[in-house]
PDB file of N, CA and C in Angstrom:
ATOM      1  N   UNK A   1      20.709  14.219  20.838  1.00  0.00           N
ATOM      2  CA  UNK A   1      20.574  12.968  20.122  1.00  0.00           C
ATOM      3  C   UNK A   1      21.967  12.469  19.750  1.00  0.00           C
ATOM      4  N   UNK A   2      22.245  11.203  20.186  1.00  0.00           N
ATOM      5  CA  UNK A   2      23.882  10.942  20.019  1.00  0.00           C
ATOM      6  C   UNK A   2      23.939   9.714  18.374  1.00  0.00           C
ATOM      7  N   UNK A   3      24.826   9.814  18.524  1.00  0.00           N
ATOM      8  CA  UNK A   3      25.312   9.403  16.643  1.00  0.00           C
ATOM      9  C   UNK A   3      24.656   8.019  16.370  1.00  0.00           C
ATOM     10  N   UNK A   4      24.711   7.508  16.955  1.00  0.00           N
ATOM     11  CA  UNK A   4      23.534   6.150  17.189  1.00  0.00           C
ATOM     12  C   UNK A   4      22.177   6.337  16.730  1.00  0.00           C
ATOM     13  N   UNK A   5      21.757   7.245  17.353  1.00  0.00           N
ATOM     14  CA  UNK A   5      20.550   7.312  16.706  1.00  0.00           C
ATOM     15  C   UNK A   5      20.275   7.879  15.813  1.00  0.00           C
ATOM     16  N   UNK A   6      21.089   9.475  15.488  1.00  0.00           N
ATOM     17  CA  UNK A   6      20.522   9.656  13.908  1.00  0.00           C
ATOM     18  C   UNK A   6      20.673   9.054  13.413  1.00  0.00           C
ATOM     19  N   UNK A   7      21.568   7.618  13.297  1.00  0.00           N
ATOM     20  CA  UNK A   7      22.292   6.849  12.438  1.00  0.00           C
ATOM     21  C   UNK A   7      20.662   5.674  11.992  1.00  0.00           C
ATOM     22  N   UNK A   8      20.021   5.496  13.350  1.00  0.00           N
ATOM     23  CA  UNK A   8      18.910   4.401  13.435  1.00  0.00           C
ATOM     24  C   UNK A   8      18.017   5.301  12.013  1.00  0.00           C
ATOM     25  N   UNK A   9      17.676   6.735  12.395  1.00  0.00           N
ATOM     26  CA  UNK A   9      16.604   7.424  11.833  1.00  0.00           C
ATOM     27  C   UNK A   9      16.848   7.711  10.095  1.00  0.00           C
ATOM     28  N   UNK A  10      18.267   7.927   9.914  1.00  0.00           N
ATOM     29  CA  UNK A  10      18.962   7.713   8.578  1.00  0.00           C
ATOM     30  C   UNK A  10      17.941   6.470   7.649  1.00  0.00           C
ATOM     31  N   UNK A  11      18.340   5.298   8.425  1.00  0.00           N
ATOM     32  CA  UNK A  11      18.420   4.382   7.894  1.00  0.00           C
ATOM     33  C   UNK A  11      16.714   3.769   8.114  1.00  0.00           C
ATOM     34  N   UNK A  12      16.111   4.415   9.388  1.00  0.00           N
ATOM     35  CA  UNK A  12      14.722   3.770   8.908  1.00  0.00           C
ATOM     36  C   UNK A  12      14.066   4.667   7.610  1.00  0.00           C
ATOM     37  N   UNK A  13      14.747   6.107   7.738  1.00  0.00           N
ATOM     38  CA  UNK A  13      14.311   6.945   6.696  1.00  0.00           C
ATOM     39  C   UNK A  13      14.468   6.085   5.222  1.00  0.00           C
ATOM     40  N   UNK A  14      15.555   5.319   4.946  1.00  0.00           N
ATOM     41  CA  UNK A  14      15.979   5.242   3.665  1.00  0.00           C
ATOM     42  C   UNK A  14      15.174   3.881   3.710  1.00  0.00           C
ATOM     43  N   UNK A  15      14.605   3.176   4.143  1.00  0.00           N
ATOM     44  CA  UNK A  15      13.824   1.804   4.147  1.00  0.00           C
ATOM     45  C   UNK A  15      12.701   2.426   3.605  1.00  0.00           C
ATOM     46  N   UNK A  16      11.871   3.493   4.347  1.00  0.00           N
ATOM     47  CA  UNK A  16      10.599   3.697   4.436  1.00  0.00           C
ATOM     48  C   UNK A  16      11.000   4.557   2.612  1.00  0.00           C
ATOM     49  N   UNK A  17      11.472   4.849   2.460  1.00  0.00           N
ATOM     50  CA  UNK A  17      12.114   5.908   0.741  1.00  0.00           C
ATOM     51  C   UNK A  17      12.041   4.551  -0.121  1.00  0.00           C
ATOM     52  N   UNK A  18      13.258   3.949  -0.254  1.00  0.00           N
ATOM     53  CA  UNK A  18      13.390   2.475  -1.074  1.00  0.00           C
ATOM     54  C   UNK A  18      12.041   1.935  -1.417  1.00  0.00           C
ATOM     55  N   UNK A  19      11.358   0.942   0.378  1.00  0.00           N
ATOM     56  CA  UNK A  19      10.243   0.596   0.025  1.00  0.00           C
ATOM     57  C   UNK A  19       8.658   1.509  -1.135  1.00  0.00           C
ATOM     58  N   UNK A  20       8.315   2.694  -0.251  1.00  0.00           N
ATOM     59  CA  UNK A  20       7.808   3.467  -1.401  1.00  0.00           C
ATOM     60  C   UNK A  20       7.908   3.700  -2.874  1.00  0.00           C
ATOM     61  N   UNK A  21       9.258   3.767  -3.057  1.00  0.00           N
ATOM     62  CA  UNK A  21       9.600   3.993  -4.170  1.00  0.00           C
ATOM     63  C   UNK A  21       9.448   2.519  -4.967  1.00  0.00           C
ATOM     64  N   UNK A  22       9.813   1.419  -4.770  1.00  0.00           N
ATOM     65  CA  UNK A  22       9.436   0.023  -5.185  1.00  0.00           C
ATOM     66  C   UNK A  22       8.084  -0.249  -4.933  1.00  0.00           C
ATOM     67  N   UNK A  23       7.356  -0.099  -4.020  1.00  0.00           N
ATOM     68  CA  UNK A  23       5.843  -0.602  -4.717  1.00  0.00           C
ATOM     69  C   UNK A  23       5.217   0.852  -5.357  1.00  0.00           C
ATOM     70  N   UNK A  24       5.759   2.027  -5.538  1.00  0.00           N
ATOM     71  CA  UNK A  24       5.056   2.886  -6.347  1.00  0.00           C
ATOM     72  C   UNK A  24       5.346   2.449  -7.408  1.00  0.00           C
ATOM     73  N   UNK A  25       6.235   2.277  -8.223  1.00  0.00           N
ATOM     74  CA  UNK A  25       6.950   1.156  -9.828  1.00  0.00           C
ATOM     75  C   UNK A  25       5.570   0.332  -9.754  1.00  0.00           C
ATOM     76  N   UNK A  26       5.847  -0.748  -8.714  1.00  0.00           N
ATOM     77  CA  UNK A  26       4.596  -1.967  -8.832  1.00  0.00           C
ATOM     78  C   UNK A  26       3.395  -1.479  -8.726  1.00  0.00           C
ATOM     79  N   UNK A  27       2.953  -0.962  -8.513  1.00  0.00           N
ATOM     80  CA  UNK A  27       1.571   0.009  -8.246  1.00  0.00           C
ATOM     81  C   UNK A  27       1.345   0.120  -9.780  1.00  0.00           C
ATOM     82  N   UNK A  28       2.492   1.381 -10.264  1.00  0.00           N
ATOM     83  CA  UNK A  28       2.000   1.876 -11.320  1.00  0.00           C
ATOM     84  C   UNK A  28       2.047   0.379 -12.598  1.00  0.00           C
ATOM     85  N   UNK A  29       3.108  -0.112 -12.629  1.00  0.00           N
ATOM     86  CA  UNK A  29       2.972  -1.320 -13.949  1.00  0.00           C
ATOM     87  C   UNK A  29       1.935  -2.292 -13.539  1.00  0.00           C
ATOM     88  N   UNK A  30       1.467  -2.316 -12.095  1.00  0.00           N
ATOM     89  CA  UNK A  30       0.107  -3.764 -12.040  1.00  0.00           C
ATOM     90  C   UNK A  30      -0.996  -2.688 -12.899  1.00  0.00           C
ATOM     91  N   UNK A  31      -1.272  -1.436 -12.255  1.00  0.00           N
ATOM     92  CA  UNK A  31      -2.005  -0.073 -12.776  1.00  0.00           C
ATOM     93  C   UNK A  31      -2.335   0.036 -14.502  1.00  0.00           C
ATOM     94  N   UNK A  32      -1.210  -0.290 -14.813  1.00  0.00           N
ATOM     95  CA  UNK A  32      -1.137  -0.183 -16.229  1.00  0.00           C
ATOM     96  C   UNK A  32      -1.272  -1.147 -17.438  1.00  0.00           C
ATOM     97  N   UNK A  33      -0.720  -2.198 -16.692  1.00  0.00           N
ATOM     98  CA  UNK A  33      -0.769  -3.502 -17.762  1.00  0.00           C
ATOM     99  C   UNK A  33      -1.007  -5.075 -17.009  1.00  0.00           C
ATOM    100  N   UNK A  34      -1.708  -5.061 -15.872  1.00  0.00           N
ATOM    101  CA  UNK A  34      -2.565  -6.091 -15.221  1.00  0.00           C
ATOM    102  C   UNK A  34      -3.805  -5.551 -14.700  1.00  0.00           C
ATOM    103  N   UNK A  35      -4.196  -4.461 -14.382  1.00  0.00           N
ATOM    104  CA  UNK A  35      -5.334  -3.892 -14.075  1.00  0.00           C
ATOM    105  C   UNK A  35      -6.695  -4.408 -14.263  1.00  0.00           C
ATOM    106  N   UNK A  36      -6.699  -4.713 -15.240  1.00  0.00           N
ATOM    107  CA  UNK A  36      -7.993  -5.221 -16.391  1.00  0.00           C
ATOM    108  C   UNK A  36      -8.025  -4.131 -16.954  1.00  0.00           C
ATOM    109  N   UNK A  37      -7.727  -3.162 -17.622  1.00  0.00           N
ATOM    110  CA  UNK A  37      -7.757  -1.942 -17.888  1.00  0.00           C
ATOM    111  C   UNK A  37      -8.192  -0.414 -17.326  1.00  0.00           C
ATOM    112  N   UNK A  38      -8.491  -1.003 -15.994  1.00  0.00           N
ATOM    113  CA  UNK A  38      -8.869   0.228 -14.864  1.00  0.00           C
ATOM    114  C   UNK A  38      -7.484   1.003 -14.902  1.00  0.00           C
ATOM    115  N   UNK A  39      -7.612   2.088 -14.981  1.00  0.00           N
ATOM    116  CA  UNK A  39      -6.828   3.465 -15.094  1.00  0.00           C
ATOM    117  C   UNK A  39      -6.975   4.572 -14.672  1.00  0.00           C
ATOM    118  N   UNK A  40      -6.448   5.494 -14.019  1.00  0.00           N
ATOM    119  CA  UNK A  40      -7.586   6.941 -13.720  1.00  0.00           C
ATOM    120  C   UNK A  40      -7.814   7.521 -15.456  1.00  0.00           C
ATOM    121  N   UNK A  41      -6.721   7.002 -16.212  1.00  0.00           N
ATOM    122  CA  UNK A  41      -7.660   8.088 -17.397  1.00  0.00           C
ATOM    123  C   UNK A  41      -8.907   7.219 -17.970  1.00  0.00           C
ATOM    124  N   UNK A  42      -9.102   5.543 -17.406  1.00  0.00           N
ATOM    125  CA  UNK A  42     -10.142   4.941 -18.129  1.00  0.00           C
ATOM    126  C   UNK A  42     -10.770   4.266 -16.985  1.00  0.00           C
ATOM    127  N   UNK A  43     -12.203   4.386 -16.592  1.00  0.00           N
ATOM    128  CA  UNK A  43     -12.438   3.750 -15.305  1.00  0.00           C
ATOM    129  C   UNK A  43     -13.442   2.892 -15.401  1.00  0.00           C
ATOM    130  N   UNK A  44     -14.105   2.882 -16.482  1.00  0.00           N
ATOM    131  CA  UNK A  44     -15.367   2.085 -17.059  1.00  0.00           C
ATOM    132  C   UNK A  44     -14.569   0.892 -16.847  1.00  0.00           C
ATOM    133  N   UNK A  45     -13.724   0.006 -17.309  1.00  0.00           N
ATOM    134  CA  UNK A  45     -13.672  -1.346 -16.913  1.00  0.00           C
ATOM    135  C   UNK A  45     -13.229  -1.677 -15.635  1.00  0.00           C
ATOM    136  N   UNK A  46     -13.419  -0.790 -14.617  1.00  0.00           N
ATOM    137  CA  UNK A  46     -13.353  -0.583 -13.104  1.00  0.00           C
ATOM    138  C   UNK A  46     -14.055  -1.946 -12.703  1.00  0.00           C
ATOM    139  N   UNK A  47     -15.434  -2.492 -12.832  1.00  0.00           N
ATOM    140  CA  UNK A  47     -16.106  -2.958 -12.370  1.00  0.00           C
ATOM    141  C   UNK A  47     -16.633  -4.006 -13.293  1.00  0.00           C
ATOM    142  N   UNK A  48     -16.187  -4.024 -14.589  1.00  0.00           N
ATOM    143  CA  UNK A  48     -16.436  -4.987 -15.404  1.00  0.00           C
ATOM    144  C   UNK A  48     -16.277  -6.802 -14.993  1.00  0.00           C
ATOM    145  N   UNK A  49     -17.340  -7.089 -14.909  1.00  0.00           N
ATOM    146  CA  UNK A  49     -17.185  -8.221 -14.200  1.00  0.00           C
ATOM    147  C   UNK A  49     -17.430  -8.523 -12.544  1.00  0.00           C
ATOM    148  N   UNK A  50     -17.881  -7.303 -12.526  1.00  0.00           N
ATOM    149  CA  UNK A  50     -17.653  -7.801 -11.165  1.00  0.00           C
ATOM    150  C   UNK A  50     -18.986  -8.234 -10.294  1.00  0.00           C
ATOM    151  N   UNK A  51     -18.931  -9.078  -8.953  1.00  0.00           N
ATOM    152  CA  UNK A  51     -17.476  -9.036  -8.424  1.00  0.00           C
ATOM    153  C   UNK A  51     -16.954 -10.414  -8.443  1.00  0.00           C
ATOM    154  N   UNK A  52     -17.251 -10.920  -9.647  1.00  0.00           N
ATOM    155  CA  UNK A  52     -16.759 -12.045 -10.099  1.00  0.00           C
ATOM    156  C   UNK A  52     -15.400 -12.021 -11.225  1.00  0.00           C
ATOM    157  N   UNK A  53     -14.854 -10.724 -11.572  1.00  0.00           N
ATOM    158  CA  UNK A  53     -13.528 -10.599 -12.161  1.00  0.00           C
ATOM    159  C   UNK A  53     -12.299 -11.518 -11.498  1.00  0.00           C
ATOM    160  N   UNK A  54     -11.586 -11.831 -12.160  1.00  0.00           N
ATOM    161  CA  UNK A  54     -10.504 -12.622 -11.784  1.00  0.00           C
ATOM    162  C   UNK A  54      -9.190 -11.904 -11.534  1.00  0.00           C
ATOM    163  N   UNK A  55      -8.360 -11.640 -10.646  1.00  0.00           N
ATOM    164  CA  UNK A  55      -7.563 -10.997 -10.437  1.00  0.00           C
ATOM    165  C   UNK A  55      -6.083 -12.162 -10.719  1.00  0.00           C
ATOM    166  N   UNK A  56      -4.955 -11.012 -10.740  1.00  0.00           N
ATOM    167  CA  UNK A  56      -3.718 -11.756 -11.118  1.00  0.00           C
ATOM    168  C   UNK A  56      -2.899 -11.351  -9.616  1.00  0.00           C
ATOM    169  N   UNK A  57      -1.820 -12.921  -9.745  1.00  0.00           N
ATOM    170  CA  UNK A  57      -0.913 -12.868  -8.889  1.00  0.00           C
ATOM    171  C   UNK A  57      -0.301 -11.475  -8.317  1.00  0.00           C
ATOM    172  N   UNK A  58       0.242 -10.656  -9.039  1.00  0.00           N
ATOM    173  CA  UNK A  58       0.639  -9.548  -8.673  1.00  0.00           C
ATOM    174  C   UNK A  58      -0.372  -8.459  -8.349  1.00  0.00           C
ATOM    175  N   UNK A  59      -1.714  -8.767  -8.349  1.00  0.00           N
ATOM    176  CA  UNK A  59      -2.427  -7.645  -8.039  1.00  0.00           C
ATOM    177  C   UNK A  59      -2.895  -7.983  -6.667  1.00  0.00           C
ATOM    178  N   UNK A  60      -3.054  -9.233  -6.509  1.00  0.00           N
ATOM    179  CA  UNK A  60      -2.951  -9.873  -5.353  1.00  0.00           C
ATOM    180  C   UNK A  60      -1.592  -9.530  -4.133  1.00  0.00           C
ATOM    181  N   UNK A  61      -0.665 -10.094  -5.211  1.00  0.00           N
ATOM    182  CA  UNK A  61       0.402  -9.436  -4.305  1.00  0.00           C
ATOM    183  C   UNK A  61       0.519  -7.945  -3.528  1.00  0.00           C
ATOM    184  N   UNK A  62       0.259  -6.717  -4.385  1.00  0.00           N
ATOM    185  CA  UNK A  62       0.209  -5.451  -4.248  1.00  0.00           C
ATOM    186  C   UNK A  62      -0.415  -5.421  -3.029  1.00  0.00           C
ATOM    187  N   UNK A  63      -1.515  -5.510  -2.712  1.00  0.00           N
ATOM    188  CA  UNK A  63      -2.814  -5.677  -2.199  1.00  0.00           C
ATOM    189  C   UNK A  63      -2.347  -6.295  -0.508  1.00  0.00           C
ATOM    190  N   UNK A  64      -2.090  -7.397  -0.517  1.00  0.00           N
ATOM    191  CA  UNK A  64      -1.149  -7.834   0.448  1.00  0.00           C
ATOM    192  C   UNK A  64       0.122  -7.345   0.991  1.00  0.00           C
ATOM    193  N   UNK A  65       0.812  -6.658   0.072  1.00  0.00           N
ATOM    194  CA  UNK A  65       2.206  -5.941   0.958  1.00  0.00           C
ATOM    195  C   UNK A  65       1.975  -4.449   0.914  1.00  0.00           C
ATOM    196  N   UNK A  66       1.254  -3.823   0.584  1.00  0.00           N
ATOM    197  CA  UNK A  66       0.757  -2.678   0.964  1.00  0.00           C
ATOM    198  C   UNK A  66       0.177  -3.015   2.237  1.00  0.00           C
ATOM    199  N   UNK A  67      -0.906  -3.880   2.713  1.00  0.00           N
ATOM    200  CA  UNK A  67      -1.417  -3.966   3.872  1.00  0.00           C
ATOM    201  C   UNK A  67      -0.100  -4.342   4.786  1.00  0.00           C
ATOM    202  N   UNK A  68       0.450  -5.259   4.520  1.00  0.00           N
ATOM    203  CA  UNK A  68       1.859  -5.761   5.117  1.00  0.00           C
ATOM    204  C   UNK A  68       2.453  -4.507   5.912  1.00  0.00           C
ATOM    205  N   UNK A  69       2.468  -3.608   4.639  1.00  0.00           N
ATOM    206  CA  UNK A  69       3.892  -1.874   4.612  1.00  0.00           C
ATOM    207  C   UNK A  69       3.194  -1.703   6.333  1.00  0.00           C
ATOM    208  N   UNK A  70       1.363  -0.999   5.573  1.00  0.00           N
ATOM    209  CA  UNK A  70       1.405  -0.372   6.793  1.00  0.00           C
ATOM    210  C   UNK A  70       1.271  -1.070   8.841  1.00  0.00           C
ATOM    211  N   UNK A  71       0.871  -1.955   8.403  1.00  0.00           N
ATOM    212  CA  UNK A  71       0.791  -2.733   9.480  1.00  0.00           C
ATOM    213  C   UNK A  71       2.150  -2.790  10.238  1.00  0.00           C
ATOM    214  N   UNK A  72       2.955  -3.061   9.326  1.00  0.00           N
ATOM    215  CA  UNK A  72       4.397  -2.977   9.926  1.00  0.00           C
ATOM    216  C   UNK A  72       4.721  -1.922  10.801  1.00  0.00           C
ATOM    217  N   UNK A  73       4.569  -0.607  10.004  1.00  0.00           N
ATOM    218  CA  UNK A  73       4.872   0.838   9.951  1.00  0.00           C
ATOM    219  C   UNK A  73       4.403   1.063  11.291  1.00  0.00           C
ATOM    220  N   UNK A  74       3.140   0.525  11.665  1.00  0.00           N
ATOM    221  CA  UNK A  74       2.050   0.964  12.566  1.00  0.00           C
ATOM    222  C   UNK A  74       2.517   0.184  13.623  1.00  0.00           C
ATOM    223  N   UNK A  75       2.700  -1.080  13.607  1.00  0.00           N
ATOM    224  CA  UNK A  75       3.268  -1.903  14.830  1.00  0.00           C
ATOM    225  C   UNK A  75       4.273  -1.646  15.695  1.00  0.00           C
ATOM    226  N   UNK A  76       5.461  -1.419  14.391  1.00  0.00           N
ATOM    227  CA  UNK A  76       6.591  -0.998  14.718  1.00  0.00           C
ATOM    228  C   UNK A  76       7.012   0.052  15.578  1.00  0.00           C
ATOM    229  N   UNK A  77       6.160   1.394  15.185  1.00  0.00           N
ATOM    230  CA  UNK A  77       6.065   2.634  15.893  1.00  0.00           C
ATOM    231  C   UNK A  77       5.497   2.607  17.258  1.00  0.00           C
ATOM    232  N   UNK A  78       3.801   1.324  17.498  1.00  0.00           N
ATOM    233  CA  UNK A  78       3.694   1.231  18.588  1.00  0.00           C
ATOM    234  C   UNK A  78       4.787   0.520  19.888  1.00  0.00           C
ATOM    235  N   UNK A  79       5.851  -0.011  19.141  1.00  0.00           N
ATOM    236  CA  UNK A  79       6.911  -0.587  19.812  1.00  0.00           C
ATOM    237  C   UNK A  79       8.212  -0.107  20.201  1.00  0.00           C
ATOM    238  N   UNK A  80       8.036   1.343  19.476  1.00  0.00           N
ATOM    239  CA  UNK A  80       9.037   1.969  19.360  1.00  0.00           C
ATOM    240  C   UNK A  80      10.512   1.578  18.597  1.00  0.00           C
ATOM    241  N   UNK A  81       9.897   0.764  17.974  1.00  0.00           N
ATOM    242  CA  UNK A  81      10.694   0.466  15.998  1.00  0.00           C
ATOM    243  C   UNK A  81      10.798   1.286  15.532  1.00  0.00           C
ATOM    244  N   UNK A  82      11.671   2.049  14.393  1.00  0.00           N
ATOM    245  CA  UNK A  82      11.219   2.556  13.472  1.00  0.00           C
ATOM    246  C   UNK A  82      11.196   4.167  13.264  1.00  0.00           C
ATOM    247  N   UNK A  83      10.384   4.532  12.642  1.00  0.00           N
ATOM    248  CA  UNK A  83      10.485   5.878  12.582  1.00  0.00           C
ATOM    249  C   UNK A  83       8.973   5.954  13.367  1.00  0.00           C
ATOM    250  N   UNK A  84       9.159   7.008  14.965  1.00  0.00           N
ATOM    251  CA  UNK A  84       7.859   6.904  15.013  1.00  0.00           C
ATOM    252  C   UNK A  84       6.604   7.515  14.490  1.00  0.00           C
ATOM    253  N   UNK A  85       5.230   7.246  14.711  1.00  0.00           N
ATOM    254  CA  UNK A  85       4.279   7.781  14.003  1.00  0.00           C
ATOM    255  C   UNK A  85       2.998   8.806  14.918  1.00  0.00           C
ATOM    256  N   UNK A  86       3.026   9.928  14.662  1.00  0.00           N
ATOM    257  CA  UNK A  86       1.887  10.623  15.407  1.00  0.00           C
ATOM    258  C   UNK A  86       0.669   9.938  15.669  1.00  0.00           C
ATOM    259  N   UNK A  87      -0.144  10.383  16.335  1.00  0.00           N
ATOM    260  CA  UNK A  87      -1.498   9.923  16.347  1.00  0.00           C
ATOM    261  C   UNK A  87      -2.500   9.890  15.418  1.00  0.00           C
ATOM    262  N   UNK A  88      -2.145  10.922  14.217  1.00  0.00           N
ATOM    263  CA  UNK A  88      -3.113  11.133  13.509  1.00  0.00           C
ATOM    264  C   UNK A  88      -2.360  10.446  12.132  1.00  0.00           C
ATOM    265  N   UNK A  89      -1.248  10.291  11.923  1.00  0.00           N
ATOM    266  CA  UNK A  89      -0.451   8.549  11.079  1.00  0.00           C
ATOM    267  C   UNK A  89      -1.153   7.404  11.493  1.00  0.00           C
ATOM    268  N   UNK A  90      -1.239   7.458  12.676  1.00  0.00           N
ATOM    269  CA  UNK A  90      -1.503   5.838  13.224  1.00  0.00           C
ATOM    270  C   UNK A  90      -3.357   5.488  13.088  1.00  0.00           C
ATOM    271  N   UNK A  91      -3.933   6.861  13.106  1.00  0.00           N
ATOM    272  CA  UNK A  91      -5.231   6.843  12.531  1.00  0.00           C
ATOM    273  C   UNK A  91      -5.738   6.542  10.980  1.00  0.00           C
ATOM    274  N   UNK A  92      -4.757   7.500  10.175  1.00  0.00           N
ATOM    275  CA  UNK A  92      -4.706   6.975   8.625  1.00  0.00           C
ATOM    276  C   UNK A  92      -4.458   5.516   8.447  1.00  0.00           C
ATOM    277  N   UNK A  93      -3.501   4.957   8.867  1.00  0.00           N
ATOM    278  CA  UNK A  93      -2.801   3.830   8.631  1.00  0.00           C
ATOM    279  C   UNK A  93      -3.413   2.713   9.238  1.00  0.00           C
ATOM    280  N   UNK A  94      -4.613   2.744  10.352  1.00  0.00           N
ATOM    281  CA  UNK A  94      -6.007   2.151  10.648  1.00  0.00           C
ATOM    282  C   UNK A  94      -7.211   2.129   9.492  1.00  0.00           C
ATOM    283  N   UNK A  95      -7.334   3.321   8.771  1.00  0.00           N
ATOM    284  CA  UNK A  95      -8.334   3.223   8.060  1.00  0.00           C
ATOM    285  C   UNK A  95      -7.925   3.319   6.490  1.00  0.00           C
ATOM    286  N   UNK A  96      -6.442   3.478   6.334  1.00  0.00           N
ATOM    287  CA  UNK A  96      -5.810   2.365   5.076  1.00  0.00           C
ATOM    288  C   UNK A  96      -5.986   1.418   5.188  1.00  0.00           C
ATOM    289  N   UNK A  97      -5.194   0.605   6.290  1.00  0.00           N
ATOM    290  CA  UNK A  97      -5.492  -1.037   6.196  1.00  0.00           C
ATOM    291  C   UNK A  97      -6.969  -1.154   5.832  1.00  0.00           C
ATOM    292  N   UNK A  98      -7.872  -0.694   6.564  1.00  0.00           N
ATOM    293  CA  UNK A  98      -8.792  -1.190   6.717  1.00  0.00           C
ATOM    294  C   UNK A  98      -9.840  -0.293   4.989  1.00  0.00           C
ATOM    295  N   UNK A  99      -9.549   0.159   4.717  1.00  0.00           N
ATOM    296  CA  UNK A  99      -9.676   0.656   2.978  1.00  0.00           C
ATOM    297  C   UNK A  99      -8.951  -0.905   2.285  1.00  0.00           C
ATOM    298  N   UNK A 100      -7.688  -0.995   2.406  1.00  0.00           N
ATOM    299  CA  UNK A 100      -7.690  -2.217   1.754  1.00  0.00           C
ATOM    300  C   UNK A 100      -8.039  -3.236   1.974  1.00  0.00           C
ATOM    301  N   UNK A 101      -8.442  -3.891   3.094  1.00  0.00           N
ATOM    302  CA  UNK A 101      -9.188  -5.227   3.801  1.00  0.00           C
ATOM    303  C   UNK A 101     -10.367  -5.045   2.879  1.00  0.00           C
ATOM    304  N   UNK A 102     -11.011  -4.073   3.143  1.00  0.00           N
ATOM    305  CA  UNK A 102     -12.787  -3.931   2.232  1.00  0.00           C
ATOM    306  C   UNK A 102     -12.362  -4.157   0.979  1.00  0.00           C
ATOM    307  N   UNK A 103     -11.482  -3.242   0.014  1.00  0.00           N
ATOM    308  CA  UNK A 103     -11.249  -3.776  -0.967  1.00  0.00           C
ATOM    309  C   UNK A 103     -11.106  -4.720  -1.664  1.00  0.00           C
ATOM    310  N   UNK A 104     -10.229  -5.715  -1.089  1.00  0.00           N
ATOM    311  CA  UNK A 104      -9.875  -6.997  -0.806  1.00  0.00           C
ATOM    312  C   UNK A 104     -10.784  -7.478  -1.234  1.00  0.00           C
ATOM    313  N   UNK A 105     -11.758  -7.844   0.194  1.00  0.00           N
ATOM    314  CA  UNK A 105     -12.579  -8.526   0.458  1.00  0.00           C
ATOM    315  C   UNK A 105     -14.219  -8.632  -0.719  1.00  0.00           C
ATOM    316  N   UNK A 106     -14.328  -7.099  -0.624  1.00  0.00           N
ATOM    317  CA  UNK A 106     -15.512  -7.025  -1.743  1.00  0.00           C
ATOM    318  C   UNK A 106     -15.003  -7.223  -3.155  1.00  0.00           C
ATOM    319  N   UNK A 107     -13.425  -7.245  -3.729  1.00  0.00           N
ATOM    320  CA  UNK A 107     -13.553  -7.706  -4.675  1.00  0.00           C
ATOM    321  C   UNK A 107     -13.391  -6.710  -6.011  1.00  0.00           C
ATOM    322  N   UNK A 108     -12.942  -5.516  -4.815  1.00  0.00           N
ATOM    323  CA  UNK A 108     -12.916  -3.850  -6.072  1.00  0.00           C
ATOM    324  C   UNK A 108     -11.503  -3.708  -5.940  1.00  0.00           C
ATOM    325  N   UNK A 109     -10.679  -5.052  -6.194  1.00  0.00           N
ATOM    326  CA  UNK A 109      -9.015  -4.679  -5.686  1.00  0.00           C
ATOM    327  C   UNK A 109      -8.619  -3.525  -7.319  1.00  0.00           C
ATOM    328  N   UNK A 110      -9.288  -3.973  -8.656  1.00  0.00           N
ATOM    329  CA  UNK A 110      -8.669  -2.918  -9.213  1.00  0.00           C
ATOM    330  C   UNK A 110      -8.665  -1.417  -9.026  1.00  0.00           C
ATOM    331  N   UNK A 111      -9.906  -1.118  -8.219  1.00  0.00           N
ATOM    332  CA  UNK A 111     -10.020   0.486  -7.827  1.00  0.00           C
ATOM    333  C   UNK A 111      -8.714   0.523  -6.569  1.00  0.00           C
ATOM    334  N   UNK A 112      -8.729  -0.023  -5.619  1.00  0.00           N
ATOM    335  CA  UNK A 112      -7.625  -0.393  -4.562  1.00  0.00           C
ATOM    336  C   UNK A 112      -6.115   0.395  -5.055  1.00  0.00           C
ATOM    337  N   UNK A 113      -6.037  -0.798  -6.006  1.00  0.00           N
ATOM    338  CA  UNK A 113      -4.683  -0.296  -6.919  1.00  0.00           C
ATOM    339  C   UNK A 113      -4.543   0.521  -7.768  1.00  0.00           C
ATOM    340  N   UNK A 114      -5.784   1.181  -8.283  1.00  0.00           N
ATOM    341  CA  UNK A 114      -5.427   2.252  -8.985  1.00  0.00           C
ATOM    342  C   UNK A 114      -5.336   3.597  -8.047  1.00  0.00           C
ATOM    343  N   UNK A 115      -6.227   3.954  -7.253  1.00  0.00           N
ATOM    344  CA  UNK A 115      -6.079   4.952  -6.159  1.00  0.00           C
ATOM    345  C   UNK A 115      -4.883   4.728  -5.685  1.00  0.00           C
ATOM    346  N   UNK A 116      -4.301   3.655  -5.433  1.00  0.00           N
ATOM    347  CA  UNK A 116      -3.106   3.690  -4.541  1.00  0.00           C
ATOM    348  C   UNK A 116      -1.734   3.742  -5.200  1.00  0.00           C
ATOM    349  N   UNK A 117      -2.028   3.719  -6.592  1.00  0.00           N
ATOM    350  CA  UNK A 117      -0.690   4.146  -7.550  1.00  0.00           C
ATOM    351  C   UNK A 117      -0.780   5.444  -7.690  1.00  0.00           C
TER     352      UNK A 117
END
């Protein structure tokens, strides 16, 4: 492997570190103080309202660049971007997205974001 490329793998390493580490922060503060009060230590207002609860910009956001992360992650690797991903990554990262699409969609984004903080 010549210096070029550990240099590529360095640096997709420290993207894929950074990014994690910044929406785990956002994860945990939407988690904590936009949630509606869904928490793993409190889960009863999980569903309060629903699935007519009103969600906030940033939980919205979360929700969207998490799907964003992995889609990327997953594209990228099929293109040979990136850091690549085994078969059984590229299977998780099918039925993440698709864990958060349902989420999304049905309207249980605070369980979404709390599992995923």
């Amino acid at each position: 492997m010549g210096r070029k490329d550990r240099a590529q793998q360095v640096f997709a390493n420290i993207y894929i570190v950074v990014w994690s580490v910044a929406t785990e922060i956002l994860a945990v503060y939407v988690t904590v103080y936009e949630n509606g009060g869904c928490t793993p230590w409190s889960t009863g207002p999980c569903l309060t309202g629903w699935p007519h609860h009103s969600l906030t910009k940033l939980q919205r956001l979360y929700m969207v660049l998490m799907f964003q992360f992995y889609l990327h992650e997953m594209v990228g690797s099929l293109m040979g971007i990136g850091s690549p991903l085994k078969t059984d990554m590229l299977v998780h990262h099918v039925a993440t997205m698709g864990l958060i699409f349902g989420a999304y969609t049905v309207n249980v984004t605070r369980y979404g974001i709390m599992w995923q903080a």
